[in-house]
Protein backbone atom coordinates (compact mmCIF):
# COMPACT_ATOMS: atom_id res chain seq x y z
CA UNK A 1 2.86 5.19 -9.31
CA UNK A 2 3.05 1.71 -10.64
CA UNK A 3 5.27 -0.91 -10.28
CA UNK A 4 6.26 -3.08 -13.62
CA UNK A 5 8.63 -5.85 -12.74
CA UNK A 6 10.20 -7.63 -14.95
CA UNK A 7 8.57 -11.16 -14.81
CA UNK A 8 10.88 -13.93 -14.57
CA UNK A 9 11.96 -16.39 -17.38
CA UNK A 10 9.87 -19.19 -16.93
CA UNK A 11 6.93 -16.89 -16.00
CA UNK A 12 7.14 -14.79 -19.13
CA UNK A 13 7.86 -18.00 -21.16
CA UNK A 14 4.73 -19.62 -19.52
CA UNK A 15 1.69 -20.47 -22.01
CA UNK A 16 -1.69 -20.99 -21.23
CA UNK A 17 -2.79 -24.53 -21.43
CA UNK A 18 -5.07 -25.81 -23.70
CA UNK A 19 -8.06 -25.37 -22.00
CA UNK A 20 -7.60 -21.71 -20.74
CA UNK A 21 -8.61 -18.87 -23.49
CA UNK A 22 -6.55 -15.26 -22.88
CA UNK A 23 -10.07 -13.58 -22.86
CA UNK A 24 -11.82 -15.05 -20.30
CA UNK A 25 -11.55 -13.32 -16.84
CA UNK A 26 -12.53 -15.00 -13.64
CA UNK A 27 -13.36 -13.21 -10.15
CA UNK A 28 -12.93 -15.14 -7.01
CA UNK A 29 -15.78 -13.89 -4.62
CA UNK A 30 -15.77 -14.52 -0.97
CA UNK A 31 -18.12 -14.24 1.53
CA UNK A 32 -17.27 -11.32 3.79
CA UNK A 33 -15.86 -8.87 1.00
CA UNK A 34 -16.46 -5.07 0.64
CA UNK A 35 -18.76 -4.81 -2.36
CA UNK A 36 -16.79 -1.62 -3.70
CA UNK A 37 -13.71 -3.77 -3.99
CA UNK A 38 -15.74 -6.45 -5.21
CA UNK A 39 -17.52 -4.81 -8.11
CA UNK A 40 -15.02 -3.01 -9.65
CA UNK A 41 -13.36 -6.20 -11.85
CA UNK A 42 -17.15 -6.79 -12.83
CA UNK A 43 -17.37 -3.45 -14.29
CA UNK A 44 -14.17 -3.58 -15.89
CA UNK A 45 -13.73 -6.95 -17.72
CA UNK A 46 -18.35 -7.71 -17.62
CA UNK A 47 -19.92 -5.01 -19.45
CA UNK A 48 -19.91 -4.66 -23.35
CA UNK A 49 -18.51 -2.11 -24.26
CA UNK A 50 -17.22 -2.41 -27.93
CA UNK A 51 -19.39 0.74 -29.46
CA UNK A 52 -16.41 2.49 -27.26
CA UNK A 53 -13.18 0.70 -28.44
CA UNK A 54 -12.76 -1.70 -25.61
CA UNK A 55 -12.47 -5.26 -26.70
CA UNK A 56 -14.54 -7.51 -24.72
CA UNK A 57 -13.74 -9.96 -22.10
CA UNK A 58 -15.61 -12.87 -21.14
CA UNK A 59 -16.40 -12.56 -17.39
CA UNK A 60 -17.32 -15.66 -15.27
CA UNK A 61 -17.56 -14.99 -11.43
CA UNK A 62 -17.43 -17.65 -8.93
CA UNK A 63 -18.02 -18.39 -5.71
CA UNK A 64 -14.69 -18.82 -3.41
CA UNK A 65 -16.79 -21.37 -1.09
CA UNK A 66 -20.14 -21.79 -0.50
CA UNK A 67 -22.58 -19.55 -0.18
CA UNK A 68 -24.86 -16.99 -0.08
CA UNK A 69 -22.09 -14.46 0.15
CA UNK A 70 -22.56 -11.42 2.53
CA UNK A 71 -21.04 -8.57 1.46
CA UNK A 72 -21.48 -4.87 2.50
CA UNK A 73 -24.52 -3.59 3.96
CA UNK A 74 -25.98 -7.11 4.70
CA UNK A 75 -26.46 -7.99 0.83
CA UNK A 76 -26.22 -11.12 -0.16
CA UNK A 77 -24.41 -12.84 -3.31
CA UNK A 78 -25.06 -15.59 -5.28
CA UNK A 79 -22.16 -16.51 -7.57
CA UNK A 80 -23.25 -18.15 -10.93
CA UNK A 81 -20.13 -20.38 -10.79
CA UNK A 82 -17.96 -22.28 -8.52
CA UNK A 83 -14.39 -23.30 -8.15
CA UNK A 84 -14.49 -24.96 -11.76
CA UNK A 85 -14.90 -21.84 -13.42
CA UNK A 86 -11.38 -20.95 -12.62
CA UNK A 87 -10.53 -23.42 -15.06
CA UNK A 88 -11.25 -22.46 -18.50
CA UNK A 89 -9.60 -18.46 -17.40
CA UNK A 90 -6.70 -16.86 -18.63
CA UNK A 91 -7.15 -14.10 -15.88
CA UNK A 92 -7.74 -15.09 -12.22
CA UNK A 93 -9.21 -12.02 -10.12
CA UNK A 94 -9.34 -11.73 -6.37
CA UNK A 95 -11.05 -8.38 -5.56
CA UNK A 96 -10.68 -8.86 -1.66
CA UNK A 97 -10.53 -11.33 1.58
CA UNK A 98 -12.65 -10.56 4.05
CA UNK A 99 -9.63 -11.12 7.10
CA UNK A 100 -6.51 -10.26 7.04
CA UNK A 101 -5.42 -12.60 9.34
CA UNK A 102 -7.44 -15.72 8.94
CA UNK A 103 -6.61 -17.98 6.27
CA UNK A 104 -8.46 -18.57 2.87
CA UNK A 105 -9.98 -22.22 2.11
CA UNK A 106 -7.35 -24.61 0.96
CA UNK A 107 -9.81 -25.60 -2.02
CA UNK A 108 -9.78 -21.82 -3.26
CA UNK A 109 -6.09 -21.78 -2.63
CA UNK A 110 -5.74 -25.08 -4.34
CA UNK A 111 -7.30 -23.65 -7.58
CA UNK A 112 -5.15 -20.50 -7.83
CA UNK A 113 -2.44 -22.26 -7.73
CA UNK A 114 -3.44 -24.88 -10.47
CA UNK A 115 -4.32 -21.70 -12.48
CA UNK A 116 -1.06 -20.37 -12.12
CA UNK A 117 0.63 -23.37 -13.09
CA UNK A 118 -0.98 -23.73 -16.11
CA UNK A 119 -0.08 -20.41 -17.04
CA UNK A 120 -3.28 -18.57 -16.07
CA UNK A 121 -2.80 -14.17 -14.44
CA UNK A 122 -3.04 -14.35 -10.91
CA UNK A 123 -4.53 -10.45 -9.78
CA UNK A 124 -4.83 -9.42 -6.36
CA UNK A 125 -6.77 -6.25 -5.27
CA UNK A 126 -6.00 -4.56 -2.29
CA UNK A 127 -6.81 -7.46 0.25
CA UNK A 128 -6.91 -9.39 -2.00
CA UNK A 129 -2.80 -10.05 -1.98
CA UNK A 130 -3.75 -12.29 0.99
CA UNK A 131 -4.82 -14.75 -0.52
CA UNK A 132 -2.29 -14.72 -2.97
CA UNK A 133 0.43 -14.92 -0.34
CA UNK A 134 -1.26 -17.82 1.59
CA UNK A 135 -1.11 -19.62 -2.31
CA UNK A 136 2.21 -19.13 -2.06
CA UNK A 137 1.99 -16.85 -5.21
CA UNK A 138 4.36 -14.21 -3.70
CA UNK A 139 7.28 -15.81 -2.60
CA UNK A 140 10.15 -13.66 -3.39
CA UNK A 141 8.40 -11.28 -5.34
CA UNK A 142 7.44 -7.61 -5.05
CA UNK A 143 3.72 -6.99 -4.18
CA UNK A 144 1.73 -4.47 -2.69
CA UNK A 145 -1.66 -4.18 -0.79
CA UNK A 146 -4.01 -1.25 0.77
CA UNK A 147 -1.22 0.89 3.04
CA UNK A 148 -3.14 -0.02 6.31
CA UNK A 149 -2.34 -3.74 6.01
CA UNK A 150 1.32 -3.51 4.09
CA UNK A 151 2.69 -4.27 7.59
CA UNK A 152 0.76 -6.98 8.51
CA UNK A 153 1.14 -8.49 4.76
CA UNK A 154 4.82 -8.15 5.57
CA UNK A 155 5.12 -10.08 8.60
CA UNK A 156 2.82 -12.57 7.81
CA UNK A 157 4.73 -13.54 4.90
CA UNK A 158 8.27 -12.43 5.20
CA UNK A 159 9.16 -13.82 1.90
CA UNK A 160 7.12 -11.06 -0.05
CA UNK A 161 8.55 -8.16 -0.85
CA UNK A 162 5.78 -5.53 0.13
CA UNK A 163 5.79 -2.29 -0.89
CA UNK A 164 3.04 -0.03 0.43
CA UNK A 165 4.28 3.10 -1.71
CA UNK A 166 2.67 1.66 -4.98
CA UNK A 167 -0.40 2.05 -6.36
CA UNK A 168 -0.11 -1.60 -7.86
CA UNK A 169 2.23 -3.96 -9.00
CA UNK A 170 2.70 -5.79 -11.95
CA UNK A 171 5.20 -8.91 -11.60
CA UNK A 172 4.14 -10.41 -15.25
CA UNK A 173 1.86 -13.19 -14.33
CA UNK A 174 1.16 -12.11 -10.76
CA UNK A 175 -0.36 -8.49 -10.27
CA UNK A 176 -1.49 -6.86 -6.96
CA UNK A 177 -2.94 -3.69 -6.01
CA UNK A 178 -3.38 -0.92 -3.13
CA UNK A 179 -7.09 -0.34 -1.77
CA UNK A 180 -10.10 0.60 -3.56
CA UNK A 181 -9.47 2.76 -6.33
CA UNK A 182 -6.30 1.89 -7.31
CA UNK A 183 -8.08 -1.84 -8.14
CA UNK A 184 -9.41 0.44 -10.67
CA UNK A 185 -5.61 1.68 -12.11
CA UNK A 186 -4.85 -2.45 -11.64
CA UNK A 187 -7.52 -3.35 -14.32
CA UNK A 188 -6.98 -0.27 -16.51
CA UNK A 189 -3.43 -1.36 -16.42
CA UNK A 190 -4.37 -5.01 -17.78
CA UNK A 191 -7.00 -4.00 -20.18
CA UNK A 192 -3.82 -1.59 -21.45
CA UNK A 193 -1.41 -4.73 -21.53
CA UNK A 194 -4.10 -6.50 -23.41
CA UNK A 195 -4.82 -4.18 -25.93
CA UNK A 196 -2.95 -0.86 -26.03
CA UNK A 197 -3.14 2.85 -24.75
CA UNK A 198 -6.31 3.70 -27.16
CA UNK A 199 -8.65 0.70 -25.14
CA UNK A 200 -7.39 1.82 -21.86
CA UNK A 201 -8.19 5.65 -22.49
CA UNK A 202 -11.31 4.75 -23.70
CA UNK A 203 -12.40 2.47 -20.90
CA UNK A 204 -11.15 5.31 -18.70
CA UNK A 205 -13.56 7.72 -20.48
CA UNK A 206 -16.49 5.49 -19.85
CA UNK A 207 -15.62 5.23 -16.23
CA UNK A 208 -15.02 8.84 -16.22
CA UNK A 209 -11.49 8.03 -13.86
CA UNK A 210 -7.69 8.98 -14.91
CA UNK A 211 -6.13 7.05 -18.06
CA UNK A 212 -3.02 6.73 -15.35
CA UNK A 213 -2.38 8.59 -12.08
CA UNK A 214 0.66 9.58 -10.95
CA UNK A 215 2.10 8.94 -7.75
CA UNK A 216 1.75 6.41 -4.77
CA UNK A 217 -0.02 5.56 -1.89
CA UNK A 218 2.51 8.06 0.04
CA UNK A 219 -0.45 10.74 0.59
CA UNK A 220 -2.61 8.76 1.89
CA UNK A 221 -0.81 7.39 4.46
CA UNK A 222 -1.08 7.32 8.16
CA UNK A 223 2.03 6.58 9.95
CA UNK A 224 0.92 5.34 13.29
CA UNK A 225 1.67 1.95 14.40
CA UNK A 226 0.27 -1.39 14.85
CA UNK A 227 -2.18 -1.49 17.60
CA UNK A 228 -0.45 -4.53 18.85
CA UNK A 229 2.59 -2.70 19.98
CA UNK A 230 0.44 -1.05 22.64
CA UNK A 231 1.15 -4.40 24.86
CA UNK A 232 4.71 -4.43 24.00
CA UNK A 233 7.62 -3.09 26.23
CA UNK A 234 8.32 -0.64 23.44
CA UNK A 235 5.50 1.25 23.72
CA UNK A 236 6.68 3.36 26.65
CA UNK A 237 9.99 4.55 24.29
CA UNK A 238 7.53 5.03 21.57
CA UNK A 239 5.20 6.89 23.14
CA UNK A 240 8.36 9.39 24.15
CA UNK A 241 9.35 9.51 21.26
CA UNK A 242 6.14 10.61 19.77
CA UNK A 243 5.65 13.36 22.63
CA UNK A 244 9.43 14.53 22.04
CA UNK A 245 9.84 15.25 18.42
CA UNK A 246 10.45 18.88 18.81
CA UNK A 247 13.89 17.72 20.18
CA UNK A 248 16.90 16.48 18.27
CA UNK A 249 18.03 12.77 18.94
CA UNK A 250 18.58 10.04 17.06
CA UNK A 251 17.21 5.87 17.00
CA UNK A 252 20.61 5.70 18.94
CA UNK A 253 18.42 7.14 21.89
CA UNK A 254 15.46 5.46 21.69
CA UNK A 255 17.34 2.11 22.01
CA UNK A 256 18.81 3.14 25.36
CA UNK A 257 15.98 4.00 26.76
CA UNK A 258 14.91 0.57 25.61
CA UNK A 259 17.90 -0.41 27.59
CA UNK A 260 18.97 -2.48 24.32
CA UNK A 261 21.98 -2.21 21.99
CA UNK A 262 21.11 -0.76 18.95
CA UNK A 263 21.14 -4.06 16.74
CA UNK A 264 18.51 -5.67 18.80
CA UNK A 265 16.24 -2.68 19.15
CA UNK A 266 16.24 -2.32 15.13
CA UNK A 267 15.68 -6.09 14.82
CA UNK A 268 12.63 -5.50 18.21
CA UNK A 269 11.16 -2.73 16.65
CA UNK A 270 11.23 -3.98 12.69
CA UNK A 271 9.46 -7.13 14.32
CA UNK A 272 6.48 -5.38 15.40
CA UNK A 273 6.01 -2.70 12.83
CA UNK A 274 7.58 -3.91 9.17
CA UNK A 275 9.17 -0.71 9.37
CA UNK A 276 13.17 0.43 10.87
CA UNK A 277 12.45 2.88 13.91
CA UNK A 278 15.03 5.20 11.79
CA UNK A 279 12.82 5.70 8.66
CA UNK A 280 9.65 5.50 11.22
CA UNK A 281 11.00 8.49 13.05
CA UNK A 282 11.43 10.32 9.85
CA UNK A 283 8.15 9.82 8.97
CA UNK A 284 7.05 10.73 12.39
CA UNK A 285 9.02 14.23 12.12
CA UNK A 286 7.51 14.68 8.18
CA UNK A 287 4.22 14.01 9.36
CA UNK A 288 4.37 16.60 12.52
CA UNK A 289 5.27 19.36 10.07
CA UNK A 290 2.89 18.48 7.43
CA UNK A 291 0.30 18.86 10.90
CA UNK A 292 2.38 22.43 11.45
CA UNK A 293 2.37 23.48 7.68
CA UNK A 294 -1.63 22.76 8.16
CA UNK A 295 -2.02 24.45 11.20
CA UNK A 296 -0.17 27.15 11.93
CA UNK A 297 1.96 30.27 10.46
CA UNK A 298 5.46 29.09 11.58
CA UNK A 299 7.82 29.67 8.83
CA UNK A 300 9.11 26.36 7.12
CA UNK A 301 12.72 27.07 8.75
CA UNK A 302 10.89 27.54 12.61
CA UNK A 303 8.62 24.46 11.21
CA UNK A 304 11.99 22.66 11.02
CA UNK A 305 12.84 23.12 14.28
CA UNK A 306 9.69 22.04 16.28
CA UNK A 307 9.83 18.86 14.47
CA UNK A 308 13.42 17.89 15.35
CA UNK A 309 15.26 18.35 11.97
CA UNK A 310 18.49 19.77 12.41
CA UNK A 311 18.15 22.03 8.98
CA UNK A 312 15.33 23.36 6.68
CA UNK A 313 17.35 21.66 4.17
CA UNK A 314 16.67 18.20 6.35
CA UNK A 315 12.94 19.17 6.52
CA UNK A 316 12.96 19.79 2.56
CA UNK A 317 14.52 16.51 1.90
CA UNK A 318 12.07 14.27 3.81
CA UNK A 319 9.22 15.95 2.90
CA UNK A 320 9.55 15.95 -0.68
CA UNK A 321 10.59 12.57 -0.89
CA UNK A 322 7.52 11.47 1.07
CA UNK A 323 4.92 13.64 -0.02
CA UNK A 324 6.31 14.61 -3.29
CA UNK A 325 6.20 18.75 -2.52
CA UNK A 326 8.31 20.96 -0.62
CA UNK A 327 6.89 21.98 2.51
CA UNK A 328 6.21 25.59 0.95
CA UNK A 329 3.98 24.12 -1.88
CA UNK A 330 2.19 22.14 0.05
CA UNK A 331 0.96 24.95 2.55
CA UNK A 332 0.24 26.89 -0.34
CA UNK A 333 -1.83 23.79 -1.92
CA UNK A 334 -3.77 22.83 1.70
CA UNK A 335 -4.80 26.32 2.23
CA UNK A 336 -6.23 26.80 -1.52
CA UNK A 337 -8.48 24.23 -0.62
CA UNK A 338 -9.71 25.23 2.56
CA UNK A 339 -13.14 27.27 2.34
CA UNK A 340 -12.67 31.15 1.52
CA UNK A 341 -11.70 32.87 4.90
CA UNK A 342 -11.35 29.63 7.32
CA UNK A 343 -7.91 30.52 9.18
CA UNK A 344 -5.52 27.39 8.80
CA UNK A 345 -6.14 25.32 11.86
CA UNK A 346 -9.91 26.67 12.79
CA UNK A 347 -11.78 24.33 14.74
CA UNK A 348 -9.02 22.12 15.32
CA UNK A 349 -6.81 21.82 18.79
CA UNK A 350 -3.94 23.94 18.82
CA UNK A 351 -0.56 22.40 18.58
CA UNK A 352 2.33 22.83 20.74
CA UNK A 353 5.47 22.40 20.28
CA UNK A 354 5.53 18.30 21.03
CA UNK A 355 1.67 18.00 21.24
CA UNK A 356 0.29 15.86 19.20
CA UNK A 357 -2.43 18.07 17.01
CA UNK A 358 -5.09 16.75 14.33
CA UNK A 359 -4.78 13.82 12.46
CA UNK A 360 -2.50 14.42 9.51
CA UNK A 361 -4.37 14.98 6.45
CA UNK A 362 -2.79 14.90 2.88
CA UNK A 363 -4.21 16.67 -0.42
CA UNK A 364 -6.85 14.31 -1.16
CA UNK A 365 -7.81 14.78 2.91
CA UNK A 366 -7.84 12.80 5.96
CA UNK A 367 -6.18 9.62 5.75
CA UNK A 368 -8.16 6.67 7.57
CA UNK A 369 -6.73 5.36 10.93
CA UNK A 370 -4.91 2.72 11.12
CA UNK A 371 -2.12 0.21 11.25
CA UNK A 372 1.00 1.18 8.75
CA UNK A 373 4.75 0.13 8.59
CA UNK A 374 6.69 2.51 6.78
CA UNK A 375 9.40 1.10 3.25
CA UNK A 376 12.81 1.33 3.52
CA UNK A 377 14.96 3.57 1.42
CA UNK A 378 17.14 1.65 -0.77
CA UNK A 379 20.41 2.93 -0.83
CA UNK A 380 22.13 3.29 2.61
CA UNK A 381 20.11 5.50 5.41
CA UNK A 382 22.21 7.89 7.99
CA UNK A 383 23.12 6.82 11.61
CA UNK A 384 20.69 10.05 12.93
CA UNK A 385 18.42 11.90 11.88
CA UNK A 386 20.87 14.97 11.98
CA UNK A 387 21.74 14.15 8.16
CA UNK A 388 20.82 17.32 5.69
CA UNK A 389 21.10 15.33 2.57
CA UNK A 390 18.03 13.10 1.10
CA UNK A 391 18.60 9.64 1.27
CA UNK A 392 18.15 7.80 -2.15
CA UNK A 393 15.17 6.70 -3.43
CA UNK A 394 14.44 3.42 -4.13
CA UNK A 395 14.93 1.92 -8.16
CA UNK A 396 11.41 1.31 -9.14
CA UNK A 397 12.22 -2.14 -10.74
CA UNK A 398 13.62 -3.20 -7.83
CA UNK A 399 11.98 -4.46 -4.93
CA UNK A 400 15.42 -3.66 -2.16
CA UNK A 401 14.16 -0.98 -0.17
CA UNK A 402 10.32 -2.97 -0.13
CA UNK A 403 8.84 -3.39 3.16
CA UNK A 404 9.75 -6.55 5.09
CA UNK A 405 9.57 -8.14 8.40
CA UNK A 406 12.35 -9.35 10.46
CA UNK A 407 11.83 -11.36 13.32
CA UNK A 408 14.48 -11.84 16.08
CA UNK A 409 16.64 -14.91 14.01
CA UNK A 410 15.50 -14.00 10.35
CA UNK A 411 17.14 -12.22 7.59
CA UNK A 412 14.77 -9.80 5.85
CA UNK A 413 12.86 -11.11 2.86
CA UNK A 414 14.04 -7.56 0.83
């Protein structure tokens, strides 16, 4: 799934200064950065290949400070170019940042935002979007970043609009990505903005990956929590809740066992996670029966019931809207893929009715640990979790139901 906003006015009526050609792609390189990451805007926009139909870009890559850059594996990088490079480039790449929580140099910062004020494409891949947001590139706009760090990206920067569902997003002059291969849908995306459907198939072909993919990052995720909430008061009533989601209650009892009101544990618990505890504990429920559909033979109606939804119809609802399936299909889909006469569930510890079980794993298989905060749906979400209809999905040109962090005095940046 993809993300095309519409860019605003002065953005989409921005032109490249004089000095800047359309062709020529830069890519920022740090010292610290996964190589994957890395190499994948190198391969895109640095290798000729015209015999296939792709245009050619002219790549320069440059050195985000100084180096030798390690990367992965203890290589190390030397950038032909530095800073300056970003100057003559109509397309500014950052494939990664090696921390997501320490800043970028100012000078690199400094330079992206020069480049974007003269009109230059600003790209952030996966980690990248970091470094974009401490530029100041995403203020107020809709982004999105590998669905392990959405949260922190989120309430680092509360004026971004993050969005961990898509695969990337493309705000006209400012375009961001989720993690590792979708960097690759990013730049197929660009090179099909540049020059058409027939170049992007055909670059596609070469790399022998999808023209497009369908779908978001919604598979892959893992919908635990920040580790830093493991110090926090809240942890004891999340913990609960976690060991009780075979029973029915609602966010309504989680706050009084936080001994808050309800208004200040949504604002509490949206402060530490980027997520509301209501669409948390959805996930939470969806998640347990995708573990149940995996590893057992309950019925999807007794499947509904150990995971707290009032209704199969509740159960049917979430699930699709998360995991794009009905809970039928996707047993049926897991279990095609599991070796011929494995029982669903062999080798793994048996679940009980509130035990925790296996790590959830989606089609493409187990999702990495990790921190995640969950979006928000856009249109209006149910007092409990009692509610049998779906609640609506979120306009894809919109960023309302993005993921945002509220701390105790703030409005949300959605």
């Amino acid at each position: 799934m993809s993300h095309d906003s519409t860019a605003a006015p002065d953005a989409a009526a921005r032109k490249l200064s004089g000095r800047r050609r359309k062709e020529i792609v830069a890519v920022l390189l740090f010292s610290g950065g996964p190589i994957f990451e890395s190499s994948i805007p190198l391969s895109v926009f640095g290798i000729d290949r015209q015999d296939a139909g792709v245009p050619r870009y002219r790549l320069l890559v440059a050195a985000g400070e100084d180096g030798p850059l390690r990367t992965t594996g203890g290589l190390e990088l030397t950038a032909p170019h530095g800073l300056e490079a970003i100057s003559r480039a109509g397309t500014v790449v950052v494939p990664a940042w090696r921390s997501i929580t320490s800043p970028p140099p100012a000078e690199a910062l400094d330079a992206l935002r020069r480049a974007h004020e003269e009109g230059a494409r600003i790209v952030g891949l996966c980690t990248g979007a970091f470094v974009l947001a401490a530029a100041g590139l995403l203020d107020g706009r809709p982004a999105t970043t590998h669905w392990m760090y959405a949260p922190t990206l989120a309430k680092r920067y509360p004026s971004v609009h993050v969005d961990p569902r898509e695969l990337f997003v493309d705000d006209g002059d400012v375009l961001t990505s989720a993690g590792t291969a979708a960097g690759i849908d990013l730049c197929l995306h660009i090179v099909r903005t540049d020059h058409g459907n027939e170049a992007a198939g055909a670059l596609a072909r070469r790399l022998v990956v999808p023209p497009r993919r369908s779908g978001g990052q919604e598979r892959y995720l893992d919908r635990s929590l920040p580790e830093e909430i493991g110090a926090d008061p809240l942890a004891e009533v999340v913990a609960w809740a976690l060991e009780h989601l075979h029973e029915q209650f609602d966010v309504e009892t989680l706050a009084a066992r936080a001994y808050m009101s309800r208004r200040t544990f949504d604002r509490r618990f949206r402060s530490l996670t980027g997520s509301a505890p209501l669409q948390w504990l959805i996930t939470q429920r969806v998640l347990q029966a995708q573990r149940l559909l995996e590893t057992s033979d309950y019925s999807v109606d007794e499947v509904a019931g150990r995971c707290g939804f009032r209704s199969p119809v509740a159960l049917r609802g979430h699930f699709r809207r998360q995991l794009g399936s009905s809970p039928a299909a996707y047993r049926a889909a897991y279990r095609a893929r599991r070796p011929q006469g494995e029982r669903p569930g062999e080798g793994e510890e048996p679940l009980g009715p509130g035990g925790p079980g296996p790590n959830g794993q989606g089609l493409a298989g187990p999702a990495p640990a990790g921190p995640v905060g969950m979006p928000q749906p856009a249109g209006p979400v149910p007092s409990s979790l009692h509610s049998d209809g779906p609640v609506p999905h979120q306009a894809r040109r919109t960023p309302a139901g993005a993921l945002s962090a509220s701390l105790p005095g703030q409005r949300s940046g959605s």
